[in-house]
N, C-alpha and C. Protein backbone atom coordinates (compact mmCIF):
# COMPACT_ATOMS: atom_id res chain seq x y z
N UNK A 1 -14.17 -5.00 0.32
CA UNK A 1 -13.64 -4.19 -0.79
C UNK A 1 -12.14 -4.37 -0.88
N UNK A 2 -11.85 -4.49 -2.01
CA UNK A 2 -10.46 -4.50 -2.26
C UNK A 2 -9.37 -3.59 -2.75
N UNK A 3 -8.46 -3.08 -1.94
CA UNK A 3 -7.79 -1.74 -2.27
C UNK A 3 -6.97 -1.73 -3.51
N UNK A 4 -6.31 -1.17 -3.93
CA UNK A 4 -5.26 -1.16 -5.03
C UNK A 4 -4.03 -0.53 -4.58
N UNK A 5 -2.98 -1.13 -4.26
CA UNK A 5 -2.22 -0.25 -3.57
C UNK A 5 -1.01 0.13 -4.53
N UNK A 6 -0.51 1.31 -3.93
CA UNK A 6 0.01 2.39 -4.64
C UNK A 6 0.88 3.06 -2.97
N UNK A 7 1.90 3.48 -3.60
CA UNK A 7 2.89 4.18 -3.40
C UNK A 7 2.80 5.99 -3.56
N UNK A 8 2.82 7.22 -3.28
CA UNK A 8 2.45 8.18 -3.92
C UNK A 8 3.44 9.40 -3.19
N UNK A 9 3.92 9.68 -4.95
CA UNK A 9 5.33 10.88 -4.03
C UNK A 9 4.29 12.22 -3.71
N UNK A 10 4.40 12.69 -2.48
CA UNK A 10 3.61 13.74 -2.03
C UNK A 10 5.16 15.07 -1.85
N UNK A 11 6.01 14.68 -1.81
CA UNK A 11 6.75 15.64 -2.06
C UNK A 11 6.61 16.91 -2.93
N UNK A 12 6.72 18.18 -2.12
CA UNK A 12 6.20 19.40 -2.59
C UNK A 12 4.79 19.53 -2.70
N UNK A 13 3.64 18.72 -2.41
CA UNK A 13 2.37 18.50 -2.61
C UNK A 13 1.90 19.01 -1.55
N UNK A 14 0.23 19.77 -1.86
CA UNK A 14 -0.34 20.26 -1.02
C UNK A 14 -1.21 19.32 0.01
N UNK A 15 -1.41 19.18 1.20
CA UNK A 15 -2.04 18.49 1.69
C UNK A 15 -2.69 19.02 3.06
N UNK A 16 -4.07 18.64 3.36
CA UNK A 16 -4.72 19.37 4.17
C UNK A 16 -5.02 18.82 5.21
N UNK A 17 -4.98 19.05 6.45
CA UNK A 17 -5.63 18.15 7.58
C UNK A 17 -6.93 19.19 8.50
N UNK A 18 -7.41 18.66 8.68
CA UNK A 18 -8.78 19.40 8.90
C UNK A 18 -8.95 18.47 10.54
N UNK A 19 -8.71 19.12 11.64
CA UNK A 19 -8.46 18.53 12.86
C UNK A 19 -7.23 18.64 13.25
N UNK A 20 -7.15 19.24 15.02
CA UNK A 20 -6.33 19.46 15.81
C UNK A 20 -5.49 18.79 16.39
N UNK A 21 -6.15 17.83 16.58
CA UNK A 21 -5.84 16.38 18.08
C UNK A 21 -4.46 15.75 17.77
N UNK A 22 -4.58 14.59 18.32
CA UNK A 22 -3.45 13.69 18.49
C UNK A 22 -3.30 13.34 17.28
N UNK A 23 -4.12 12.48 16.81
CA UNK A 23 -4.59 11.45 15.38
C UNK A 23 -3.82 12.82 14.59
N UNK A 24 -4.64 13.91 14.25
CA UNK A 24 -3.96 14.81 13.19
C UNK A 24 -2.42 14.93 13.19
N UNK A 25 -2.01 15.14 14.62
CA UNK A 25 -0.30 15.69 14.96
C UNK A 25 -0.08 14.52 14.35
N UNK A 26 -0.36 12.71 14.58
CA UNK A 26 -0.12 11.95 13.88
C UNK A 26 0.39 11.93 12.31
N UNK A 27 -0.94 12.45 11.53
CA UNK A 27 -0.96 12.14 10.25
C UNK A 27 -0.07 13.36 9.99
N UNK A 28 0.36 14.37 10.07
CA UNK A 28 1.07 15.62 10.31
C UNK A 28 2.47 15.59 9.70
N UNK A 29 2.67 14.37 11.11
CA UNK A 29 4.48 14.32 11.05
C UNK A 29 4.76 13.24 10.16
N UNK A 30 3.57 12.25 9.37
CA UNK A 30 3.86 11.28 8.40
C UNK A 30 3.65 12.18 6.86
N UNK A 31 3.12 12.75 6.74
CA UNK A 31 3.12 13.98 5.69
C UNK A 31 4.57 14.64 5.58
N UNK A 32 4.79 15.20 7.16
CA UNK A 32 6.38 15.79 6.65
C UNK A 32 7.11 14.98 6.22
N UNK A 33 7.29 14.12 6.87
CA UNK A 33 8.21 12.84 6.87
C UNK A 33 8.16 12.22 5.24
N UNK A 34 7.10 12.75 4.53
CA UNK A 34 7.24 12.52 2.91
C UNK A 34 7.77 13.68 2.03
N UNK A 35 7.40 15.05 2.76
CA UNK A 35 7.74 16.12 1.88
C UNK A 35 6.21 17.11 1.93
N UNK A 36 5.50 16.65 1.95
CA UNK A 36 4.47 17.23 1.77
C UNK A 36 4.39 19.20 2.21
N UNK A 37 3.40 19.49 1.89
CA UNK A 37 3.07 21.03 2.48
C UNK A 37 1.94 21.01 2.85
N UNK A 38 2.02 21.18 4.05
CA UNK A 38 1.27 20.69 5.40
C UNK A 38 0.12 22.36 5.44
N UNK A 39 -1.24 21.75 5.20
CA UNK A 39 -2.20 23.09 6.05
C UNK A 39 -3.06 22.11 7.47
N UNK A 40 -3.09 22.76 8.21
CA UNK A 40 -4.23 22.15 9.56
C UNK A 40 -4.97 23.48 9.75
N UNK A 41 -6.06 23.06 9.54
CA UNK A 41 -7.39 23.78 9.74
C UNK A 41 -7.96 23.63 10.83
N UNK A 42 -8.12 24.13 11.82
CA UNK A 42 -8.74 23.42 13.40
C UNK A 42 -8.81 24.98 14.56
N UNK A 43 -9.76 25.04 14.89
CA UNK A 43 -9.66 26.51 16.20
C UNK A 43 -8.46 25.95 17.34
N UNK A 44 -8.48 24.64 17.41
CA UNK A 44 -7.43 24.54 19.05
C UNK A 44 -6.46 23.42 17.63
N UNK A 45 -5.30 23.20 18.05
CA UNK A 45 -4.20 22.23 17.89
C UNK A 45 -3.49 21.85 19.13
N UNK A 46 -2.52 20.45 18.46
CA UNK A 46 -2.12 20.32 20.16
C UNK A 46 -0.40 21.19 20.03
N UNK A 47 -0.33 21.28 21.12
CA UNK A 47 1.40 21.61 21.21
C UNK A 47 2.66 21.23 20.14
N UNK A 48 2.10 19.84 19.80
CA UNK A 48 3.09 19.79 18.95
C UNK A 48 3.27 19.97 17.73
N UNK A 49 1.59 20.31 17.58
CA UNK A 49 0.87 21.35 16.18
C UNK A 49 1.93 22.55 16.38
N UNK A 50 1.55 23.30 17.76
CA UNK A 50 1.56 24.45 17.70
C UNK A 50 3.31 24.83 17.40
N UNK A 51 3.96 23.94 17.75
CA UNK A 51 5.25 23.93 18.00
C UNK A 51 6.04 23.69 15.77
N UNK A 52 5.41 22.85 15.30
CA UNK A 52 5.31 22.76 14.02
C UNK A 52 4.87 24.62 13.20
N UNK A 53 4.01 24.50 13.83
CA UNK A 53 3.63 26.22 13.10
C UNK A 53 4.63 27.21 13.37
N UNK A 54 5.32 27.28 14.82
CA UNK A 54 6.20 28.16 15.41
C UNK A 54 7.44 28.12 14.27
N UNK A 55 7.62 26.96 13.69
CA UNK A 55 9.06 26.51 13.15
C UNK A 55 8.83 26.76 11.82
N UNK A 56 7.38 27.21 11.23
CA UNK A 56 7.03 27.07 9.75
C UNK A 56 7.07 26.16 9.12
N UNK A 57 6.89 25.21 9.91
CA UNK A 57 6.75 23.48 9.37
C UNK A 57 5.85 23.59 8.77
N UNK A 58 4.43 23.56 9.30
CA UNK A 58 3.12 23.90 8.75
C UNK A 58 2.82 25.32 8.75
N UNK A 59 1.18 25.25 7.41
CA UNK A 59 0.55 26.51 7.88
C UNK A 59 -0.27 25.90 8.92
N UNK A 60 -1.26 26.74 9.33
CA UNK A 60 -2.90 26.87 10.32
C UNK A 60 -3.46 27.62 9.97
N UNK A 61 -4.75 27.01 9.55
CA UNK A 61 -5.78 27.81 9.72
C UNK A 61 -7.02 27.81 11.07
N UNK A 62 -7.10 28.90 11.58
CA UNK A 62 -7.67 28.31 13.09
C UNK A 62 -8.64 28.89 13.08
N UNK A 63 -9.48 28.54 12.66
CA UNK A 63 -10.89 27.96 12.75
C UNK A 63 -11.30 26.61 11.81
N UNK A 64 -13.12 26.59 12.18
CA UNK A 64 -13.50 25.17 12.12
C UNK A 64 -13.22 25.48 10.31
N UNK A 65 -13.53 24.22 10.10
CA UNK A 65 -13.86 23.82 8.44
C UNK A 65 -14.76 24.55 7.74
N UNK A 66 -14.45 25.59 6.33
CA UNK A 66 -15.62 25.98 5.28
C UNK A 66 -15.32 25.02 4.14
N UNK A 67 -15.82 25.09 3.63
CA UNK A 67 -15.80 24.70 2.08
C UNK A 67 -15.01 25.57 1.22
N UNK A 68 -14.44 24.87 0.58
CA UNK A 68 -12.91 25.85 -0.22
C UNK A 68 -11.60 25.45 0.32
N UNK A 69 -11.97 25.06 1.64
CA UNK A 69 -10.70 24.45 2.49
C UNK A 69 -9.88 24.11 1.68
N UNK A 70 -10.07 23.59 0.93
CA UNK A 70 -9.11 22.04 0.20
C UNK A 70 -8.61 22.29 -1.10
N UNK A 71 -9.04 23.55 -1.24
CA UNK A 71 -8.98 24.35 -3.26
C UNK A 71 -7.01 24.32 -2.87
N UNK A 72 -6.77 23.47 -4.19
CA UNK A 72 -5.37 23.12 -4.36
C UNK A 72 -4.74 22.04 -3.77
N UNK A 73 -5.63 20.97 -2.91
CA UNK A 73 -4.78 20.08 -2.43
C UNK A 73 -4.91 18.78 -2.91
N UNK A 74 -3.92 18.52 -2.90
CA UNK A 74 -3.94 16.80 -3.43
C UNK A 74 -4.03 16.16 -2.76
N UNK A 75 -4.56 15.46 -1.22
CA UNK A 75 -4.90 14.81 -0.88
C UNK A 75 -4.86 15.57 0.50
N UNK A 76 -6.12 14.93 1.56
CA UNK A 76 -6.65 15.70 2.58
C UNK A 76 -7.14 14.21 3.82
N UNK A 77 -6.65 14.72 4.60
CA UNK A 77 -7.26 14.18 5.89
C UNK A 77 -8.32 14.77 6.82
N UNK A 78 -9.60 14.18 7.34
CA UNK A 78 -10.20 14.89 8.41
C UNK A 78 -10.07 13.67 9.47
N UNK A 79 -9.88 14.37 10.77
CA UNK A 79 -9.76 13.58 11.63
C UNK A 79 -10.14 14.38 13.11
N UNK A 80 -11.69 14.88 12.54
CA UNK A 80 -12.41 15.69 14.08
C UNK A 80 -13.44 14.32 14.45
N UNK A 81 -14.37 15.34 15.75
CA UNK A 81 -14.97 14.29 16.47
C UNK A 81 -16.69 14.55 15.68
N UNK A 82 -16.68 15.58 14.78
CA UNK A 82 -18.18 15.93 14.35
C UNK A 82 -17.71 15.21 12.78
N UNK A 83 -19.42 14.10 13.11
CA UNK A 83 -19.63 13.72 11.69
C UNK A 83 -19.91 14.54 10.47
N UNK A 84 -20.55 15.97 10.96
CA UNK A 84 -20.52 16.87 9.83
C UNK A 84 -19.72 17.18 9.22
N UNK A 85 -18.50 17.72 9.62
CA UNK A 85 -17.26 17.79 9.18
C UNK A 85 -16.74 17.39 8.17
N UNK A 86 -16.44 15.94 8.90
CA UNK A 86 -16.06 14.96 8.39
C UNK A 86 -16.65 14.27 7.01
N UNK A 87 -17.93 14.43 7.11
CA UNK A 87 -18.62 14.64 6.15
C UNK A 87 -18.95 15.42 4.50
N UNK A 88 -18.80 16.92 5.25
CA UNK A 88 -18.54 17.59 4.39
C UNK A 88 -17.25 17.84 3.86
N UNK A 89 -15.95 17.72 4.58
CA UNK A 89 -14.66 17.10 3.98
C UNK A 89 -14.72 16.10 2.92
N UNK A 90 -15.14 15.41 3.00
CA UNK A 90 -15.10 14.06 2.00
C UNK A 90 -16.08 14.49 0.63
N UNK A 91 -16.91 15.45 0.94
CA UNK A 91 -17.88 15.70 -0.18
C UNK A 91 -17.21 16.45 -1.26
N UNK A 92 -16.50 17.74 -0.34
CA UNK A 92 -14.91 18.55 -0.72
C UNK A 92 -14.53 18.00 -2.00
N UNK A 93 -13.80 16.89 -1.01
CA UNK A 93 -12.78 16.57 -1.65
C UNK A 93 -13.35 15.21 -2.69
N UNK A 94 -14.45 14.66 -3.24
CA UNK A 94 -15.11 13.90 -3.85
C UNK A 94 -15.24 15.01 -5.29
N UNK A 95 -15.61 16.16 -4.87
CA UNK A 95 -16.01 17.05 -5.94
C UNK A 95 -14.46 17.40 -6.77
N UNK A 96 -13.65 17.61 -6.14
CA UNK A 96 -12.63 18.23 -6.57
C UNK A 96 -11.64 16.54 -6.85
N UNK A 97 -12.10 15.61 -6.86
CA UNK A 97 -11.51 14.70 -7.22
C UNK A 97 -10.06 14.27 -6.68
N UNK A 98 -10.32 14.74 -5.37
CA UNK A 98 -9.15 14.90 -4.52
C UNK A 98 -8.64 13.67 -3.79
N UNK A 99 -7.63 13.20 -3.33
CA UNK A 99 -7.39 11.75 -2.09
C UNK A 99 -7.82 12.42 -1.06
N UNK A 100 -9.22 11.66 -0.41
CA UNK A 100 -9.39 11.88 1.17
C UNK A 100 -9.50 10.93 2.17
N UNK A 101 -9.16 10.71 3.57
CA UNK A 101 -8.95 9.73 4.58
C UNK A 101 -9.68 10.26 5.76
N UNK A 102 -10.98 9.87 5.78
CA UNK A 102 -11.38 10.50 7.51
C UNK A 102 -11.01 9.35 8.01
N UNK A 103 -10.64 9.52 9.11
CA UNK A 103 -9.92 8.90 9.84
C UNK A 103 -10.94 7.72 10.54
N UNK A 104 -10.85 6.66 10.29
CA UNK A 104 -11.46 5.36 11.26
C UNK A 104 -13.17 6.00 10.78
N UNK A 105 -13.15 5.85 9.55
CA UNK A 105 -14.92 6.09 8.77
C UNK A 105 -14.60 5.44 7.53
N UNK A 106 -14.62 3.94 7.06
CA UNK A 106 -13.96 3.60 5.73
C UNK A 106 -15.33 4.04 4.71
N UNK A 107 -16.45 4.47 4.96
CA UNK A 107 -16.92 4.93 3.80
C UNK A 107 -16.66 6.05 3.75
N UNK A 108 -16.06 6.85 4.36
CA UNK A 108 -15.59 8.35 3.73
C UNK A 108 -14.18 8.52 3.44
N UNK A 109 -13.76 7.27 3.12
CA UNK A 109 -12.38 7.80 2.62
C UNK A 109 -12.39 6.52 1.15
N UNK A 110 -11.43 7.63 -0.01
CA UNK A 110 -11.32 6.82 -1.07
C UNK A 110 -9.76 6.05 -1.22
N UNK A 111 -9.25 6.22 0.23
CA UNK A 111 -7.97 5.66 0.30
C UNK A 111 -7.74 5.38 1.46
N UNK A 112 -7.02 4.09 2.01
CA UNK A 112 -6.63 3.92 3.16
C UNK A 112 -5.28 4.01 3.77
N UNK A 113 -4.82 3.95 4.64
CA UNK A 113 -3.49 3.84 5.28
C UNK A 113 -3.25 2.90 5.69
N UNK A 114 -2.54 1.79 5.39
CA UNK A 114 -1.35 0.89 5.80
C UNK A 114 -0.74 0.75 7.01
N UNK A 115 -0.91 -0.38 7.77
CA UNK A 115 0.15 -0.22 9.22
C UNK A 115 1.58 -0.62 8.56
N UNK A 116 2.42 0.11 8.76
CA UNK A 116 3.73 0.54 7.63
C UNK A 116 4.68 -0.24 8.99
N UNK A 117 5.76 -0.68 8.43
CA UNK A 117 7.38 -1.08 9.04
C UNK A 117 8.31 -0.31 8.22
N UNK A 118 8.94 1.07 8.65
CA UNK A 118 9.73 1.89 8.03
C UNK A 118 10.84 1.23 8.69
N UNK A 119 11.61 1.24 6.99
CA UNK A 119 12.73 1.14 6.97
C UNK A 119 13.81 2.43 6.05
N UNK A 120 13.00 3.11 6.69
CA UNK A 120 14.07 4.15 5.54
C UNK A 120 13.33 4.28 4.29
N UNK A 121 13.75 4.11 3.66
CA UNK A 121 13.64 4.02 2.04
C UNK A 121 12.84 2.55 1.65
N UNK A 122 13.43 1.69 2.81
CA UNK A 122 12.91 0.70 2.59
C UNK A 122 10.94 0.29 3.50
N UNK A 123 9.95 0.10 2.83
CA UNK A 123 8.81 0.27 3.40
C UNK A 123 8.26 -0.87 2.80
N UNK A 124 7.57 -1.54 4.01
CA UNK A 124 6.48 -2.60 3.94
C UNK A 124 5.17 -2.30 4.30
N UNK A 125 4.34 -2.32 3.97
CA UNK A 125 2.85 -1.84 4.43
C UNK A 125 2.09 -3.34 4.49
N UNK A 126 0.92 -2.90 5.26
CA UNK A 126 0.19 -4.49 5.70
C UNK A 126 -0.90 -3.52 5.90
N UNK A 127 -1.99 -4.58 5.04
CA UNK A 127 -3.37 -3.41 5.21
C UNK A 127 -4.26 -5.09 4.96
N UNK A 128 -5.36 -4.69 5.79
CA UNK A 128 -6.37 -6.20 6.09
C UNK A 128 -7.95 -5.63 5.23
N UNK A 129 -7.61 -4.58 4.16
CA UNK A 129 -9.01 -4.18 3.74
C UNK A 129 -9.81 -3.60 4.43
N UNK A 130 -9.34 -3.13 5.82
CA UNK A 130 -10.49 -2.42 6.88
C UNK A 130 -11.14 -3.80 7.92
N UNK A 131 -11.00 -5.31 7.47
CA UNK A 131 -11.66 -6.44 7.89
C UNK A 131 -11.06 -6.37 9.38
N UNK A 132 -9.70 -6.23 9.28
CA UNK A 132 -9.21 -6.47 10.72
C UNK A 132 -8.28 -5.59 11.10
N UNK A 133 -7.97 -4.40 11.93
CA UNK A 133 -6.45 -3.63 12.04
C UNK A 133 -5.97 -4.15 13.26
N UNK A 134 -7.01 -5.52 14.28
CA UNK A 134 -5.86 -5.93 15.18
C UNK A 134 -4.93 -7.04 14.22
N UNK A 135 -5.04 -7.86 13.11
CA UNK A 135 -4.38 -8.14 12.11
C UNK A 135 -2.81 -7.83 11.73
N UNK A 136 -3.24 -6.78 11.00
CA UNK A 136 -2.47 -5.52 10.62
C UNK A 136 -1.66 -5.85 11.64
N UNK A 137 -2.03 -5.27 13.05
CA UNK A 137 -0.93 -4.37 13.66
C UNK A 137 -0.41 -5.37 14.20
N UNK A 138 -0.64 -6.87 14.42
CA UNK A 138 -0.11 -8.05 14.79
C UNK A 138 1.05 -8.50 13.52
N UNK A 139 0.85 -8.43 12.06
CA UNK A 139 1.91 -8.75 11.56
C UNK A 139 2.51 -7.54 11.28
N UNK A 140 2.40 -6.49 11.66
CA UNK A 140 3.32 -5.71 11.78
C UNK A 140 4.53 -5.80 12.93
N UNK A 141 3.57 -6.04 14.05
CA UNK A 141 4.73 -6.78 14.86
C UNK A 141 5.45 -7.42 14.67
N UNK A 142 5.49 -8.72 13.79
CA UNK A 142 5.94 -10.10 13.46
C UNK A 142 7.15 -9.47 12.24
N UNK A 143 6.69 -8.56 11.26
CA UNK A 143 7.58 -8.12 10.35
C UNK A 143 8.50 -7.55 10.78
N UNK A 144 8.40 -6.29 11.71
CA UNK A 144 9.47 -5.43 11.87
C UNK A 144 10.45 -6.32 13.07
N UNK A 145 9.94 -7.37 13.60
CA UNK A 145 10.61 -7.95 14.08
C UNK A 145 11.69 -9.18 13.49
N UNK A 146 11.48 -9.31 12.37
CA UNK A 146 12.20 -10.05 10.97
C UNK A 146 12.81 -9.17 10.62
N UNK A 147 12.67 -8.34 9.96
CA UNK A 147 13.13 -7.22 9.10
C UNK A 147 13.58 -5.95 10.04
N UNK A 148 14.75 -6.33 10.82
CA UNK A 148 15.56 -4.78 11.67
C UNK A 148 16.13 -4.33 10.69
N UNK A 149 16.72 -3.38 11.54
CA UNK A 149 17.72 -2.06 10.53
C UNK A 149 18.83 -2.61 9.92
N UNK A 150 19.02 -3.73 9.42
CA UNK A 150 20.17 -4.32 8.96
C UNK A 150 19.42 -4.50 7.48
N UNK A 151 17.85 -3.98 7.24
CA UNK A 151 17.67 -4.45 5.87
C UNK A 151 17.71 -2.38 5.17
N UNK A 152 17.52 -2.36 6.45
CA UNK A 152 17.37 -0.46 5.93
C UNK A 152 18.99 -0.69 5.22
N UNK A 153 20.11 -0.92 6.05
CA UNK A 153 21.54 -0.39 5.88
C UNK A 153 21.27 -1.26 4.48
N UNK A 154 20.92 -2.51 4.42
CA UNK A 154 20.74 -2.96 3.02
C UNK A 154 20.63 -1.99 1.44
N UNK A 155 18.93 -1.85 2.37
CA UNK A 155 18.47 -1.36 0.94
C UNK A 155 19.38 0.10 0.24
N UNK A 156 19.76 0.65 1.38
CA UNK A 156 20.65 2.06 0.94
C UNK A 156 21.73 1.44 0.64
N UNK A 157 22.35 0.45 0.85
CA UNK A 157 23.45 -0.35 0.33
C UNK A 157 23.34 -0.22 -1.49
N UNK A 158 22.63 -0.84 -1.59
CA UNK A 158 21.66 -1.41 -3.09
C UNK A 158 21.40 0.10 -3.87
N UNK A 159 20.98 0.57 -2.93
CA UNK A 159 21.12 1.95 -3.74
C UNK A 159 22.20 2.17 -4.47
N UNK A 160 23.33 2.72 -3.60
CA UNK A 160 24.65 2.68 -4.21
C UNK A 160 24.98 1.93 -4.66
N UNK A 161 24.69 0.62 -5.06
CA UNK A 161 25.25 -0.07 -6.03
C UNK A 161 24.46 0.18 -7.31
N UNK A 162 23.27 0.67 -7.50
CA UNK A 162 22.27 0.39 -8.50
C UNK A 162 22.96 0.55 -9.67
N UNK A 163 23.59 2.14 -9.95
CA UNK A 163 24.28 2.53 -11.45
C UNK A 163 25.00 2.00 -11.76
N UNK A 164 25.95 1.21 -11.06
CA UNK A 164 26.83 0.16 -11.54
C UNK A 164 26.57 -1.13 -11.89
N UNK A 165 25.50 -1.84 -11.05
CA UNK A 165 24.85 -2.82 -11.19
C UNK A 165 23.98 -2.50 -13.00
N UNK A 166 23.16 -1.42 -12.73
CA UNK A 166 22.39 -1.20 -14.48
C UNK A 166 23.14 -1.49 -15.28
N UNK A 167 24.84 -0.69 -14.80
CA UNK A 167 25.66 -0.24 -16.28
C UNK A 167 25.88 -1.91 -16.64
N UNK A 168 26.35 -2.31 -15.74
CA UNK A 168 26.68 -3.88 -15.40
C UNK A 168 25.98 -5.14 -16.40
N UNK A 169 24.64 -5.11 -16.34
CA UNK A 169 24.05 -6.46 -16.04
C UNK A 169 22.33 -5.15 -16.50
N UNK A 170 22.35 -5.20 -17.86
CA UNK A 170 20.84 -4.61 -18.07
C UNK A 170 19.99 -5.51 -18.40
N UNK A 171 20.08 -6.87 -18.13
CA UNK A 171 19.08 -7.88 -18.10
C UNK A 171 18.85 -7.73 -16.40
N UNK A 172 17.12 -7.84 -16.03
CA UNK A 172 16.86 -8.35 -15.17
C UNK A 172 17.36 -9.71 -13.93
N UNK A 173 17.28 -10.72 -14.79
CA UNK A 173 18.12 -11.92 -14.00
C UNK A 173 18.82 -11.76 -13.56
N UNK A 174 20.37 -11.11 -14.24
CA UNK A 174 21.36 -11.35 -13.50
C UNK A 174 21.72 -10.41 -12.32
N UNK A 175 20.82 -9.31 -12.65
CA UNK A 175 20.50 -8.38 -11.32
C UNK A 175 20.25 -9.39 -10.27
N UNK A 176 19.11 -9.82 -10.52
CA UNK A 176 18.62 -10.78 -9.16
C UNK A 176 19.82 -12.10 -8.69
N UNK A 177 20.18 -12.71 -9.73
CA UNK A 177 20.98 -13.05 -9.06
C UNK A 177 22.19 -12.94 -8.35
N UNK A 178 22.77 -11.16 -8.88
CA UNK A 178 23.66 -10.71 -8.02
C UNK A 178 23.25 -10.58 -6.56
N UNK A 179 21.86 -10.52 -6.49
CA UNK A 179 21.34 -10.38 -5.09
C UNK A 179 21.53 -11.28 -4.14
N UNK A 180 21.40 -12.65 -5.12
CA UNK A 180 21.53 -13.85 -4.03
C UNK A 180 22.78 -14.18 -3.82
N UNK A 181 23.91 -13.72 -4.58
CA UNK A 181 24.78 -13.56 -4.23
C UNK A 181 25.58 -12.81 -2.91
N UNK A 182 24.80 -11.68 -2.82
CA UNK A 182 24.90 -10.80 -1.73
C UNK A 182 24.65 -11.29 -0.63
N UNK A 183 24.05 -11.88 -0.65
CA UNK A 183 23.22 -12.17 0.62
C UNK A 183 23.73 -13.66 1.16
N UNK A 184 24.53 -14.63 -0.20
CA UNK A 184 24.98 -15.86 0.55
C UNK A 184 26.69 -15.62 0.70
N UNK A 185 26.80 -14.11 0.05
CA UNK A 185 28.53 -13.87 0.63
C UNK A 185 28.42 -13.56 2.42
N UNK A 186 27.18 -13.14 2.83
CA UNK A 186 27.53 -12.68 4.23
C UNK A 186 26.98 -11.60 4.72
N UNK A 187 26.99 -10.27 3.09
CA UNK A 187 26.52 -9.27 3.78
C UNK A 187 25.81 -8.96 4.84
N UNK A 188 24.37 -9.33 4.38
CA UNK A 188 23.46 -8.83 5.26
C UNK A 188 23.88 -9.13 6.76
N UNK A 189 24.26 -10.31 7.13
CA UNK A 189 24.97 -10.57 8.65
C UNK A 189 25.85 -9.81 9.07
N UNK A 190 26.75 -9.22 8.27
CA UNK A 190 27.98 -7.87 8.36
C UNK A 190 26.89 -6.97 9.10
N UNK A 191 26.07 -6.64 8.06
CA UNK A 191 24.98 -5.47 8.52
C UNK A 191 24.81 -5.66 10.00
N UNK A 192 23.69 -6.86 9.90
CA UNK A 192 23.38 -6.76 11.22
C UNK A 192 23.86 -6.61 12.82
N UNK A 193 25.79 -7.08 12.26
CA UNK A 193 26.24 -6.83 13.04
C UNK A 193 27.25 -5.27 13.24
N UNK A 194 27.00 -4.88 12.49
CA UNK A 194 27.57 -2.94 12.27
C UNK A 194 28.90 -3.20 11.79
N UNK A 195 29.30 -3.72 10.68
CA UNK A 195 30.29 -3.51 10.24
C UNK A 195 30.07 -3.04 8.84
N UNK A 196 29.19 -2.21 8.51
CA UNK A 196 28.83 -1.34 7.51
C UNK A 196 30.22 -1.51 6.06
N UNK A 197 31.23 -0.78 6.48
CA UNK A 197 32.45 -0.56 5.90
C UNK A 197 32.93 -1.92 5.51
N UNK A 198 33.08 -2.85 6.34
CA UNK A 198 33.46 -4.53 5.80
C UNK A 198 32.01 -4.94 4.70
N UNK A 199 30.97 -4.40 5.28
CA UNK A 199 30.12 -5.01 3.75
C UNK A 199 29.73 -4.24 2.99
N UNK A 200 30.17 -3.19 2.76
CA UNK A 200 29.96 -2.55 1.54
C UNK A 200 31.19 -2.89 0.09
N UNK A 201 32.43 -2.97 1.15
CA UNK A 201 33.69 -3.62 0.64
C UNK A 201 33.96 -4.98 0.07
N UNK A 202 33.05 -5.74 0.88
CA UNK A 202 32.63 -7.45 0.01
C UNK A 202 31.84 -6.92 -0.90
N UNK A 203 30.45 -6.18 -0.84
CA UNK A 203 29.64 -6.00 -1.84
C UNK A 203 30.03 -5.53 -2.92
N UNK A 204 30.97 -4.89 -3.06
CA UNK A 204 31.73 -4.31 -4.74
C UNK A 204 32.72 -5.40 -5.20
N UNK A 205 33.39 -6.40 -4.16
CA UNK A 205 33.99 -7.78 -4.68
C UNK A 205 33.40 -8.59 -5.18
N UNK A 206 32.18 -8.96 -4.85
CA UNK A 206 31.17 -9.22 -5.31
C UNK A 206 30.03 -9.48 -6.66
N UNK A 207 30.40 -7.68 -6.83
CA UNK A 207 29.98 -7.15 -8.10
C UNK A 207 30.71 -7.24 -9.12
């Protein structure tokens, strides 16, 4: 099967995780880490659940899974050890036309997750269709090992240039080729070597 991939601002968005464990604290702190508004539904969580709830990071609901769970959320994770659950999660959220991911069950989820190389703002995802995730997590290795934090300082670079660059140059092309410009003045090597301030300073000479 072939995915369609998509990007999706979950910021301010409701989102549900239905499971305590590791895997959940997992999917948890990648939810915050977008914005999301975090519920975990589960009788036990782990510590660093519990430590999230203490801070009002998340809500909890502590007990197992009913039905209704999910009334208002835009996309939901289950990630327990009972196929019922998990099961009836996905039915949930099928009815209500919701995004759901049980975790490592690709017929119960209508979306998958990506082995991701965060860069900030800047994000690469590598997804093998479910065929292979030792794949995945092998060129994920290979990427983030190409692509260090010298492309993050980049891309937030580029940021700040963007409105000037638009006001600049509202044809496409010459955008891009200001890029290759950037990149055969030196910058990115500035980057990599932390002189931030020397290439942000070529990069507006540049421009």
């Amino acid at each position: 099967m072939r995915y369609y991939p998509i990007f999706i601002d979950l910021n301010g968005k409701r989102a549900v995780v239905v499971g305590g464990g590791h895997i959940a604290e997992r999917k948890v702190g990648t939810l915050l880490e977008c914005g999301a508004l975090v519920t975990v539904v589960s009788p036990e969580i782990t510590p660093g659940l519990r430590e999230a709830v203490d801070n009002g990071r998340i809500s909890w609901i502590a007990r197992t899974y009913q039905a209704g769970d999910l009334s208002g959320a835009f996309c939901t994770y289950a990630a327990t050890d009972e196929n019922a659950v998990n099961t009836a999660v996905f039915a949930e959220a099928s009815r209500n036309s919701q995004l759901c991911n049980v975790v490592d069950v690709p017929p119960l989820c209508n979306f998958i997750v990506p082995s991701i190389v965060d860069r900030g703002d800047l994000t690469i995802a590598i997804s093998s269709s479910g065929n292979s995730p030792a794949l995945a997590k092998r060129l994920k290795s290979r990427l983030g090992e190409e692509y260090g934090e010298e492309w993050r300082a980049l891309n937030d670079l580029l940021g700040r240039l963007r409105p000037e660059v638009k006001r600049r140059y509202p044809e496409e092309a010459p955008r891009n080729d200001l890029l290759a410009r950037l990149m055969d003045a030196g910058v990115l090597e500035m980057l990599r070597e932390g002189r931030a301030a020397e290439a942000e300073e070529l990069a507006w000479q540049v421009l």
